[in-house]
Every structure is written in structure tokens, then in C-alpha cells.
PDB file of N, CA and C in Angstrom:
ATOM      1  N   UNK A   1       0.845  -1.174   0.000  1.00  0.00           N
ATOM      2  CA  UNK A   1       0.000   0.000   0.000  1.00  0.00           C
ATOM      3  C   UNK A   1       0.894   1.242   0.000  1.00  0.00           C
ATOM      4  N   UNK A   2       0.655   2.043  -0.799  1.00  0.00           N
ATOM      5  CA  UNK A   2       1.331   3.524  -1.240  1.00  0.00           C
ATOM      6  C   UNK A   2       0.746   4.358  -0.262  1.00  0.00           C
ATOM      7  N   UNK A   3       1.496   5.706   0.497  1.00  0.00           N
ATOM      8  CA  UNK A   3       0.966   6.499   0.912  1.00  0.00           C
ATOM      9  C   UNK A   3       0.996   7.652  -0.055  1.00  0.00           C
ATOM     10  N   UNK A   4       0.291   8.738   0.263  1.00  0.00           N
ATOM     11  CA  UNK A   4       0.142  10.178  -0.670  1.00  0.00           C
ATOM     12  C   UNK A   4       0.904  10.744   0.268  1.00  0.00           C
ATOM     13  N   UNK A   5       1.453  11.372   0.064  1.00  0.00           N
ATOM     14  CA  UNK A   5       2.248  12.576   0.951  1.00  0.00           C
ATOM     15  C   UNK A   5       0.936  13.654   0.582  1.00  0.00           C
ATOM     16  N   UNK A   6       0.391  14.341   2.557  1.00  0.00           N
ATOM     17  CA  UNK A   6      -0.885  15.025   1.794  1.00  0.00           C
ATOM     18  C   UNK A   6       0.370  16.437   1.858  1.00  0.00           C
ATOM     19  N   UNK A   7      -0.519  17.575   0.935  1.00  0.00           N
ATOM     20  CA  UNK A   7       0.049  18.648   0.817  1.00  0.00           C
ATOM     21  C   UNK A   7      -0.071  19.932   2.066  1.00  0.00           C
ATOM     22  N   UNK A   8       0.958  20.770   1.415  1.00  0.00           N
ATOM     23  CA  UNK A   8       0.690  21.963   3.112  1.00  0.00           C
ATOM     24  C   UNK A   8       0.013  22.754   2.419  1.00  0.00           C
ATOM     25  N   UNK A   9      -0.433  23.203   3.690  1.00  0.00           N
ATOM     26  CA  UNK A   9      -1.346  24.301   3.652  1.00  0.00           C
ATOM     27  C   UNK A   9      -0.584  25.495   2.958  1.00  0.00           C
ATOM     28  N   UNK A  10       0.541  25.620   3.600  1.00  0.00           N
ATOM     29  CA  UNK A  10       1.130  27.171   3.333  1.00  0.00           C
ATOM     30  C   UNK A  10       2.473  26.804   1.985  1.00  0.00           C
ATOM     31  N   UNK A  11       2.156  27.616   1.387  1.00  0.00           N
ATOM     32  CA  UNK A  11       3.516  27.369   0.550  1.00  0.00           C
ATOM     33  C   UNK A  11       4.488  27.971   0.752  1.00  0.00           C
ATOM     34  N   UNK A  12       4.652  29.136   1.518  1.00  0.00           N
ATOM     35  CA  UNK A  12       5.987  29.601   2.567  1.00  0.00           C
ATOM     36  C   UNK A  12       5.791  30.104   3.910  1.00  0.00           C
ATOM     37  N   UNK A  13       6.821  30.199   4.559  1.00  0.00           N
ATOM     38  CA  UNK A  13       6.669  30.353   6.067  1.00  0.00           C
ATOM     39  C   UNK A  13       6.178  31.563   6.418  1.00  0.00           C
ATOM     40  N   UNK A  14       6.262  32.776   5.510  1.00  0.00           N
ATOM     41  CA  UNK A  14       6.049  34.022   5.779  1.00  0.00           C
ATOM     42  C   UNK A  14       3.996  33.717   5.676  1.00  0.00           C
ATOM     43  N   UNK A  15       3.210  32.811   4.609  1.00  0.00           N
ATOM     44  CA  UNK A  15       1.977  32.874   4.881  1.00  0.00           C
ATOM     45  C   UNK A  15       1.552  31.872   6.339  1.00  0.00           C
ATOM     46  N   UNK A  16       2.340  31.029   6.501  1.00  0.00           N
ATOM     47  CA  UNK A  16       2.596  30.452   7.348  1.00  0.00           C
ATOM     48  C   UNK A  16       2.426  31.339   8.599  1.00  0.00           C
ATOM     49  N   UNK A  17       3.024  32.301   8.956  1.00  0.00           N
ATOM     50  CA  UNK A  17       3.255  33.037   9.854  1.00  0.00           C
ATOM     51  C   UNK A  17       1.965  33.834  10.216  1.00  0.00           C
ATOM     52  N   UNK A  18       1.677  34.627   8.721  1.00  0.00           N
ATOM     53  CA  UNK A  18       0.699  35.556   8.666  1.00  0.00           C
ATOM     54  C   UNK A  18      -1.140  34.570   8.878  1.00  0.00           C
ATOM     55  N   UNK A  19      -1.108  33.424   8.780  1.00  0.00           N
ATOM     56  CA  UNK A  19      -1.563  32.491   9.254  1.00  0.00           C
ATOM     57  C   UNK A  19      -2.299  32.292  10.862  1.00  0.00           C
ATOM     58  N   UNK A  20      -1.026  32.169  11.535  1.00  0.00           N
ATOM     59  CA  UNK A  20      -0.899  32.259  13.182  1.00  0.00           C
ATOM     60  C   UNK A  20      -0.890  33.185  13.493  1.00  0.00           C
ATOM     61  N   UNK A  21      -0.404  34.554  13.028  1.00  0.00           N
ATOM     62  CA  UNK A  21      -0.957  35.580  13.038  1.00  0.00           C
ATOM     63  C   UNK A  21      -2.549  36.332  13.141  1.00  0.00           C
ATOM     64  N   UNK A  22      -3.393  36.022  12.338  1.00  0.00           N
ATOM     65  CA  UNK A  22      -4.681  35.753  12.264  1.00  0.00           C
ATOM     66  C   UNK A  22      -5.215  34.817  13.002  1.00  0.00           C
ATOM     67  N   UNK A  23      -4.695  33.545  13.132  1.00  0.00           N
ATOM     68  CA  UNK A  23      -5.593  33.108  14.224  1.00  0.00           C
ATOM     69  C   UNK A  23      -5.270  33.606  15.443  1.00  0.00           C
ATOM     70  N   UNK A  24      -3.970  34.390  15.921  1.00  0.00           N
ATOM     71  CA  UNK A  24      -4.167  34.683  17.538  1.00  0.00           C
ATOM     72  C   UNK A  24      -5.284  35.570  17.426  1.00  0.00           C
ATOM     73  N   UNK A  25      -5.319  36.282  16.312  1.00  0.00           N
ATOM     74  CA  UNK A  25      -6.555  37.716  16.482  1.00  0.00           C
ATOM     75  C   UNK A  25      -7.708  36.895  16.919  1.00  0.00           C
ATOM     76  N   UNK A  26      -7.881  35.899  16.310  1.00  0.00           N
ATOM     77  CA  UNK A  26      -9.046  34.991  16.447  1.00  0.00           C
ATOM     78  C   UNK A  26      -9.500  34.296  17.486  1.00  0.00           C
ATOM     79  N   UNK A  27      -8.477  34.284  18.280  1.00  0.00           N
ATOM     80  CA  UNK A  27      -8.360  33.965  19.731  1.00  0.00           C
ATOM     81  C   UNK A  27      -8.858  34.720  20.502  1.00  0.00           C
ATOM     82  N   UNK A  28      -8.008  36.253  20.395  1.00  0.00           N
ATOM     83  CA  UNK A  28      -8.603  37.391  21.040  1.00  0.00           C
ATOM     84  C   UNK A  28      -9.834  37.461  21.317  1.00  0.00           C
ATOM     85  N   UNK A  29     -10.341  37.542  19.946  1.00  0.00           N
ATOM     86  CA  UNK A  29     -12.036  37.617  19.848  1.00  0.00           C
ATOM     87  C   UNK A  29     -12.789  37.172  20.199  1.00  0.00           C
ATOM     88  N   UNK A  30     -12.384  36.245  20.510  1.00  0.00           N
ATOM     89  CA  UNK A  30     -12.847  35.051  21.042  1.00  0.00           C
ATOM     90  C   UNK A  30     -13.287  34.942  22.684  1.00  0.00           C
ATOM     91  N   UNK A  31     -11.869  35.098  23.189  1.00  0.00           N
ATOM     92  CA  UNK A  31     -11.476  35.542  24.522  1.00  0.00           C
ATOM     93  C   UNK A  31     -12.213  36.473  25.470  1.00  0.00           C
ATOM     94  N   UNK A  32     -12.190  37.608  24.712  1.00  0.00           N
ATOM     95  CA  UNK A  32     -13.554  38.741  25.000  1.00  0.00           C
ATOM     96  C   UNK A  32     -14.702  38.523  24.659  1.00  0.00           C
ATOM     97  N   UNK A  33     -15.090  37.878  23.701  1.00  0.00           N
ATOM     98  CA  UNK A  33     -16.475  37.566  23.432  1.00  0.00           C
ATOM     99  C   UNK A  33     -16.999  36.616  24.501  1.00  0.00           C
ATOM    100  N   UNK A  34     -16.147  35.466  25.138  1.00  0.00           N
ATOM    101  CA  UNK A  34     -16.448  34.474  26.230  1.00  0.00           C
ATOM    102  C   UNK A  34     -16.783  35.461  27.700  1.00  0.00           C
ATOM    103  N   UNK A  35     -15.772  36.689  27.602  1.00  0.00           N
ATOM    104  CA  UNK A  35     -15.730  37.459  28.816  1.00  0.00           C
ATOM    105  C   UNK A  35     -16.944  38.453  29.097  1.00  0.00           C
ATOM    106  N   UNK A  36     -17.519  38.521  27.737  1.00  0.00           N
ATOM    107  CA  UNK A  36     -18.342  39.240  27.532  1.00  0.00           C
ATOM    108  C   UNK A  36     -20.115  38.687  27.892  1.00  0.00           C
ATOM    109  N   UNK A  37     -19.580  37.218  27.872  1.00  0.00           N
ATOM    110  CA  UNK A  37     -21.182  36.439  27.468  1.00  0.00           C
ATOM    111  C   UNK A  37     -20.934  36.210  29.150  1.00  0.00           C
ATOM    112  N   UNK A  38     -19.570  35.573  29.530  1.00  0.00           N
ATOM    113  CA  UNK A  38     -20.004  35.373  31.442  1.00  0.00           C
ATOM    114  C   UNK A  38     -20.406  36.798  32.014  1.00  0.00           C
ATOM    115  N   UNK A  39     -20.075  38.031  31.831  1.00  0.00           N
ATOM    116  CA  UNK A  39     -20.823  39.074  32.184  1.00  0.00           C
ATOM    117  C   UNK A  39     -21.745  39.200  31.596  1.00  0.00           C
ATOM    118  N   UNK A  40     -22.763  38.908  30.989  1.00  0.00           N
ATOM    119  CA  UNK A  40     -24.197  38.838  30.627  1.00  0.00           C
ATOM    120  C   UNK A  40     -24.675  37.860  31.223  1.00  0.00           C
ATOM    121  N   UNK A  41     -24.042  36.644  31.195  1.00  0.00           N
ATOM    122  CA  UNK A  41     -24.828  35.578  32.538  1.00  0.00           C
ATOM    123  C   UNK A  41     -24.548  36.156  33.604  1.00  0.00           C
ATOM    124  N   UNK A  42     -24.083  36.853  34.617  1.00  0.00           N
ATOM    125  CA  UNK A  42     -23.803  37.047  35.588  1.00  0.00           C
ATOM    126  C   UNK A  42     -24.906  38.331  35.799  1.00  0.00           C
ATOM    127  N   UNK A  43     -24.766  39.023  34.907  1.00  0.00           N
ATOM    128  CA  UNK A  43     -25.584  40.414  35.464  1.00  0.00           C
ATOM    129  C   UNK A  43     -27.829  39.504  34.988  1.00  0.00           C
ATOM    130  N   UNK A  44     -27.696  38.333  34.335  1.00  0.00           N
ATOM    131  CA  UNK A  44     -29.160  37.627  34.440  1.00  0.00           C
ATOM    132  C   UNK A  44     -29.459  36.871  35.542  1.00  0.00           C
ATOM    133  N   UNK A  45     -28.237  37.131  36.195  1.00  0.00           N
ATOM    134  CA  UNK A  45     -28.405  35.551  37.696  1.00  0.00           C
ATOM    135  C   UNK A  45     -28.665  37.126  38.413  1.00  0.00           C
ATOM    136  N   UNK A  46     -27.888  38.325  38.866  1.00  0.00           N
ATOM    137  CA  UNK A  46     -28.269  39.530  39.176  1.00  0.00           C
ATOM    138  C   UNK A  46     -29.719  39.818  39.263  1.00  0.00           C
ATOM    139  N   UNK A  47     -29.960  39.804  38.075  1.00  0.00           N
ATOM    140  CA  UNK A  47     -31.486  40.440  38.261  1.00  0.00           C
ATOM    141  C   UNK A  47     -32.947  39.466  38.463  1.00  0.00           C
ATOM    142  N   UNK A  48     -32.325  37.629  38.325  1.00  0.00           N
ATOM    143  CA  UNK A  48     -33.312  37.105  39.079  1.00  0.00           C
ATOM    144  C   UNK A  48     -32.987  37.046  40.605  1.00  0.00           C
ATOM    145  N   UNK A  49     -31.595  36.737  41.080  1.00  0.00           N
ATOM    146  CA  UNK A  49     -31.966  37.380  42.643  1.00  0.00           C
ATOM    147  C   UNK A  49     -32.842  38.522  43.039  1.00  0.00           C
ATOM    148  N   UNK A  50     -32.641  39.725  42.424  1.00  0.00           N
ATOM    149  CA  UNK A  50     -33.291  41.164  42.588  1.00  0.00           C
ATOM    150  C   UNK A  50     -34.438  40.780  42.384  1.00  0.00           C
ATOM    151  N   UNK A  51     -35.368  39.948  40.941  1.00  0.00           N
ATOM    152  CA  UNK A  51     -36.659  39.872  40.971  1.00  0.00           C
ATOM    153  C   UNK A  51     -37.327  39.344  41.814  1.00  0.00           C
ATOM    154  N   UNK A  52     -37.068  38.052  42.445  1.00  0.00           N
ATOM    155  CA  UNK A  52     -37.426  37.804  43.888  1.00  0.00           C
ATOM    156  C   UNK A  52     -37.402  38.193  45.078  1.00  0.00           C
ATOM    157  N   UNK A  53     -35.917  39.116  45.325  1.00  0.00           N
ATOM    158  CA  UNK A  53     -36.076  39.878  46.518  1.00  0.00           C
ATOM    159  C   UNK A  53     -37.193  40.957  46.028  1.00  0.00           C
ATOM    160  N   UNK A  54     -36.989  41.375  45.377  1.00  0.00           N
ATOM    161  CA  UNK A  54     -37.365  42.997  45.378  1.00  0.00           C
ATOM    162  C   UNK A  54     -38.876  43.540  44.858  1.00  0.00           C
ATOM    163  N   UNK A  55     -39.532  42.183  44.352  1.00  0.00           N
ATOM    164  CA  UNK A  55     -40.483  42.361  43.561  1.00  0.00           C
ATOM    165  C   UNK A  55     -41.340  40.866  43.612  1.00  0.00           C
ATOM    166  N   UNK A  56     -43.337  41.202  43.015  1.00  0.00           N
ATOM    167  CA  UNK A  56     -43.245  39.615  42.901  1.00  0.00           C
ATOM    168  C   UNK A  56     -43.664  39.014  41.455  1.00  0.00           C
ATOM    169  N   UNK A  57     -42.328  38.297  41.670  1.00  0.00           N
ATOM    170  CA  UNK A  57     -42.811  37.793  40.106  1.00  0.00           C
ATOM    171  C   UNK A  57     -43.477  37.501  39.125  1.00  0.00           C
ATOM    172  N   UNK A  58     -44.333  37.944  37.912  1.00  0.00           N
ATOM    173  CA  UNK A  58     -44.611  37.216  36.881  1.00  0.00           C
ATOM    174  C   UNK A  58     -44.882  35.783  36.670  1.00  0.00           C
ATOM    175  N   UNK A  59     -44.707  35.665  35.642  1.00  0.00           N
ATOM    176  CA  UNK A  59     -44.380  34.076  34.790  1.00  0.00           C
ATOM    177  C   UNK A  59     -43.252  34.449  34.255  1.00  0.00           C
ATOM    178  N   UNK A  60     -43.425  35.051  33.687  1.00  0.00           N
ATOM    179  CA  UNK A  60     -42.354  35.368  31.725  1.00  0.00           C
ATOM    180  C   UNK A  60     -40.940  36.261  31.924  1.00  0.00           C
ATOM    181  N   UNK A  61     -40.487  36.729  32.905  1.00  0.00           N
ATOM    182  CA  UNK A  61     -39.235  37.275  33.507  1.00  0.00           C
ATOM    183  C   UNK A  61     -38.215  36.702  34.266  1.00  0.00           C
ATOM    184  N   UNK A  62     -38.254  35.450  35.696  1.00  0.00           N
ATOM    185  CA  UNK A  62     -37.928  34.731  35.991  1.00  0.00           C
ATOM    186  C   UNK A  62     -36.999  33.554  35.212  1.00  0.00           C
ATOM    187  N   UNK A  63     -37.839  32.771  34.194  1.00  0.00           N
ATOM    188  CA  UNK A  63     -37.907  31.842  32.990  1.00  0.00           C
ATOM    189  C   UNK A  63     -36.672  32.466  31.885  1.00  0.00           C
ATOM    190  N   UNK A  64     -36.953  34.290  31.928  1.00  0.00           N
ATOM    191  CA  UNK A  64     -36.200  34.621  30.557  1.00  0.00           C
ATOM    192  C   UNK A  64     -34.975  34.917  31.668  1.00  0.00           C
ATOM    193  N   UNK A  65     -34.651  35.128  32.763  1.00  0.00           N
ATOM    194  CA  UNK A  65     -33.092  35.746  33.419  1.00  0.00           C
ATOM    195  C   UNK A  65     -32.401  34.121  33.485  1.00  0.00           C
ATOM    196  N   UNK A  66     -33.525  33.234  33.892  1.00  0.00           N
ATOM    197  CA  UNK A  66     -32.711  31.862  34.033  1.00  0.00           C
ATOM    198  C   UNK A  66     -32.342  31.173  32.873  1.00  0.00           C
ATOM    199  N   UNK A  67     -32.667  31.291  31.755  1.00  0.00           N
ATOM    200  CA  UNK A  67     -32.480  30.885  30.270  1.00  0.00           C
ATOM    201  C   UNK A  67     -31.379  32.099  29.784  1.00  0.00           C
ATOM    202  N   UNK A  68     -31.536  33.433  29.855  1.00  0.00           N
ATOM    203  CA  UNK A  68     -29.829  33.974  29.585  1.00  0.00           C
ATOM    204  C   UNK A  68     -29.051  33.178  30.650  1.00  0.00           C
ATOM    205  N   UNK A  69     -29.081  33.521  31.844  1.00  0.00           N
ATOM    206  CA  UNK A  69     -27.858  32.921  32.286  1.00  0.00           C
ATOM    207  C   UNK A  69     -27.365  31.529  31.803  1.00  0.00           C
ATOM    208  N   UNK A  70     -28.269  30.899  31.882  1.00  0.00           N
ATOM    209  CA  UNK A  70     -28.031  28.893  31.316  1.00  0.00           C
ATOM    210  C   UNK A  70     -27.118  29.607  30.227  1.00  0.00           C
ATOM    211  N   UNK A  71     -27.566  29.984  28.908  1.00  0.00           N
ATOM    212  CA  UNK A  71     -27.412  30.231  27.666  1.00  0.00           C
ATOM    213  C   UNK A  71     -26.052  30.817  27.784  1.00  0.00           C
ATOM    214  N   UNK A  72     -26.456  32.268  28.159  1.00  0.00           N
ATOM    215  CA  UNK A  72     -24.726  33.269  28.141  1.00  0.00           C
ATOM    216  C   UNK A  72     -23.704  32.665  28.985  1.00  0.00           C
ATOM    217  N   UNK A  73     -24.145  31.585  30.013  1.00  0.00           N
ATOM    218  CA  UNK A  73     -22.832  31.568  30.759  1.00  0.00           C
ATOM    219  C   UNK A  73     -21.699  29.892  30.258  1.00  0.00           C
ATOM    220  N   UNK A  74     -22.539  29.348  29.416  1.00  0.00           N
ATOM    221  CA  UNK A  74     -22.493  28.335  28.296  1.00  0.00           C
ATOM    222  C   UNK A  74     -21.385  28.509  27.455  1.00  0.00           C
ATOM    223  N   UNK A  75     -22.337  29.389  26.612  1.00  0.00           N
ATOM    224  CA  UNK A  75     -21.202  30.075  25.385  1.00  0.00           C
ATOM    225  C   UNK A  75     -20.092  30.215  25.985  1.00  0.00           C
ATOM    226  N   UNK A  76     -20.170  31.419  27.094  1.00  0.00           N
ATOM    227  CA  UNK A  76     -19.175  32.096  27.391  1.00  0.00           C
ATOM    228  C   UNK A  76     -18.270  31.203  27.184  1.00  0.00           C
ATOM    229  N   UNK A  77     -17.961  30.013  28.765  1.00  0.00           N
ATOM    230  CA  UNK A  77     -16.823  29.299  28.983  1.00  0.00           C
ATOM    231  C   UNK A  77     -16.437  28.736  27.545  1.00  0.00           C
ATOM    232  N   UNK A  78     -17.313  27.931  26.664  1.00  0.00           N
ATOM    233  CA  UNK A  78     -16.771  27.509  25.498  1.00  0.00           C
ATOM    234  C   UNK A  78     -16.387  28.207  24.483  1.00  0.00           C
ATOM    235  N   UNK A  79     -16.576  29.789  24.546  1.00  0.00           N
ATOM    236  CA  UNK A  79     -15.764  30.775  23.893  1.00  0.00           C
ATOM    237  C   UNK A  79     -14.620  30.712  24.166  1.00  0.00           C
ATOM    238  N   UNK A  80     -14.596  30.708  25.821  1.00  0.00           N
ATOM    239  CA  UNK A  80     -12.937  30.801  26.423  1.00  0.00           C
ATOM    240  C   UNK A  80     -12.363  29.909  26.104  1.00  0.00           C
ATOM    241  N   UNK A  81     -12.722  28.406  26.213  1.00  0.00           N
ATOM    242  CA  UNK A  81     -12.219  27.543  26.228  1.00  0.00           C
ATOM    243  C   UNK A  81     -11.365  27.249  24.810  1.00  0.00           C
ATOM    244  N   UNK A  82     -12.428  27.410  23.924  1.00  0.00           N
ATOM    245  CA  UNK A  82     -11.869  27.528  22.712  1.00  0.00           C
ATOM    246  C   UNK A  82     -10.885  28.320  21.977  1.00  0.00           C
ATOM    247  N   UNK A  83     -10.742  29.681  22.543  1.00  0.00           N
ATOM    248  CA  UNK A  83      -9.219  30.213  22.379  1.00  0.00           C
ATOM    249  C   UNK A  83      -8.307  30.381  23.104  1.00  0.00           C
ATOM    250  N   UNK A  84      -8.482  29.544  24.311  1.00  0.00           N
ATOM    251  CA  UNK A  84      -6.965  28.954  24.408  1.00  0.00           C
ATOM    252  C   UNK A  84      -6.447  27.903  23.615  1.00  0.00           C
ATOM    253  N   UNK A  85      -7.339  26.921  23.035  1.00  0.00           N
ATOM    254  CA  UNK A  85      -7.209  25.769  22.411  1.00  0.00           C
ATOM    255  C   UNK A  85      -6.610  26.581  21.221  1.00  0.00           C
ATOM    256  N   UNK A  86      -6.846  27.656  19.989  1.00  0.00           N
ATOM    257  CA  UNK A  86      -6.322  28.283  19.239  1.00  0.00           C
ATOM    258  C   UNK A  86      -5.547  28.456  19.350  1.00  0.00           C
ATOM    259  N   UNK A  87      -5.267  29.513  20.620  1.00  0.00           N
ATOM    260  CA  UNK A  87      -4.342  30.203  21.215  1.00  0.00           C
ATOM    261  C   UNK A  87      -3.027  28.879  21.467  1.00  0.00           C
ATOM    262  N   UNK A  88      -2.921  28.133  21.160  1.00  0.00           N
ATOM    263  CA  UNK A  88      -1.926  26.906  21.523  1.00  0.00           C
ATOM    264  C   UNK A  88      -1.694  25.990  19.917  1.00  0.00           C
ATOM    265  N   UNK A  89      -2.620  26.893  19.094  1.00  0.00           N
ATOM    266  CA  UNK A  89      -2.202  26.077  17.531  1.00  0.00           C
ATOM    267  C   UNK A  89      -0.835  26.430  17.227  1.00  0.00           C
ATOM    268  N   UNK A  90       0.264  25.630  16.509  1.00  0.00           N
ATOM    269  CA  UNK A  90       1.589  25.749  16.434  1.00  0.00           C
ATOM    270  C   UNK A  90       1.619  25.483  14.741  1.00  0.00           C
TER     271      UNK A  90
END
């Protein structure tokens, strides 16, 4: 059985570079976007404590702070998670 030698991606080191280059940006974005979604879960866990202390609940407000938080605080970590995993492509 023959193998194929598969081909590279980059045909020199300089796109190569400019490559890993772009993905750290991609990381970044990433990074803050995760930081961004756990502070949106955090400030929905916020305001269902507050809706129970402070007020009495609805139906339809409770349901929507506990579904962002589930939701935003989700993403978030697997935003993060995922650009460090980038953040470590070689």
C-alpha cells in the first residue's frame, strides 16, 4: 500500500506566519467575546436574585433571566475555552 504525501497548507513560512498571526486575532475575539457572554450571565443571575427579593414575580421574567444565564454563561466558557485551544495552535 502507497501512501500520498498530503500537501501543506502554506507554501511559505512568511503565509505560514501571517496564518498564526490571524488566528491569535481569532483567539482574542474570542477571549472577549467568552468574557463578555459570562458578564451577561452574571448580570441575568443579578437580576433574578433582585426579581425575587425585590419584587413579585410574573411568569415570563424569571424563565427569561434563568435561560440567559443557562445560555450566556455556556457560550461564554466555550468561547474561552476555545481560544486557548487556538491560542496553543503551532
Amino acid at each position: 500500500m502507497q501512501t500520498v504525501p498530503r500537501p501543506n497548507r502554506w507554501d511559505t513560512a512568511k503565509e505560514y506566519q501571517e496564518f498564526v498571526a490571524y488566528m491569535s486575532g481569532v483567539a482574542d475575539v474570542r477571549f472577549l467575546r467568552g468574557i463578555v457572554e459570562l458578564a451577561g450571565g452574571a448580570l441575568c443571575l443579578l437580576a433574578l436574585i433582585s426579581t425575587f427579593a425585590f419584587l413579585r414575580p410574573g411568569f415570563g421574567a424569571p424563565y427569561l433571566f434563568v435561560l440567559g444565564f443557562m445560555i450566556l454563561t455556556s457560550d461564554g466558557y466555550v468561547n474561552i475555552l476555545k481560544s486557548r485551544k487556538i491560542r496553543r495552535f503551532k
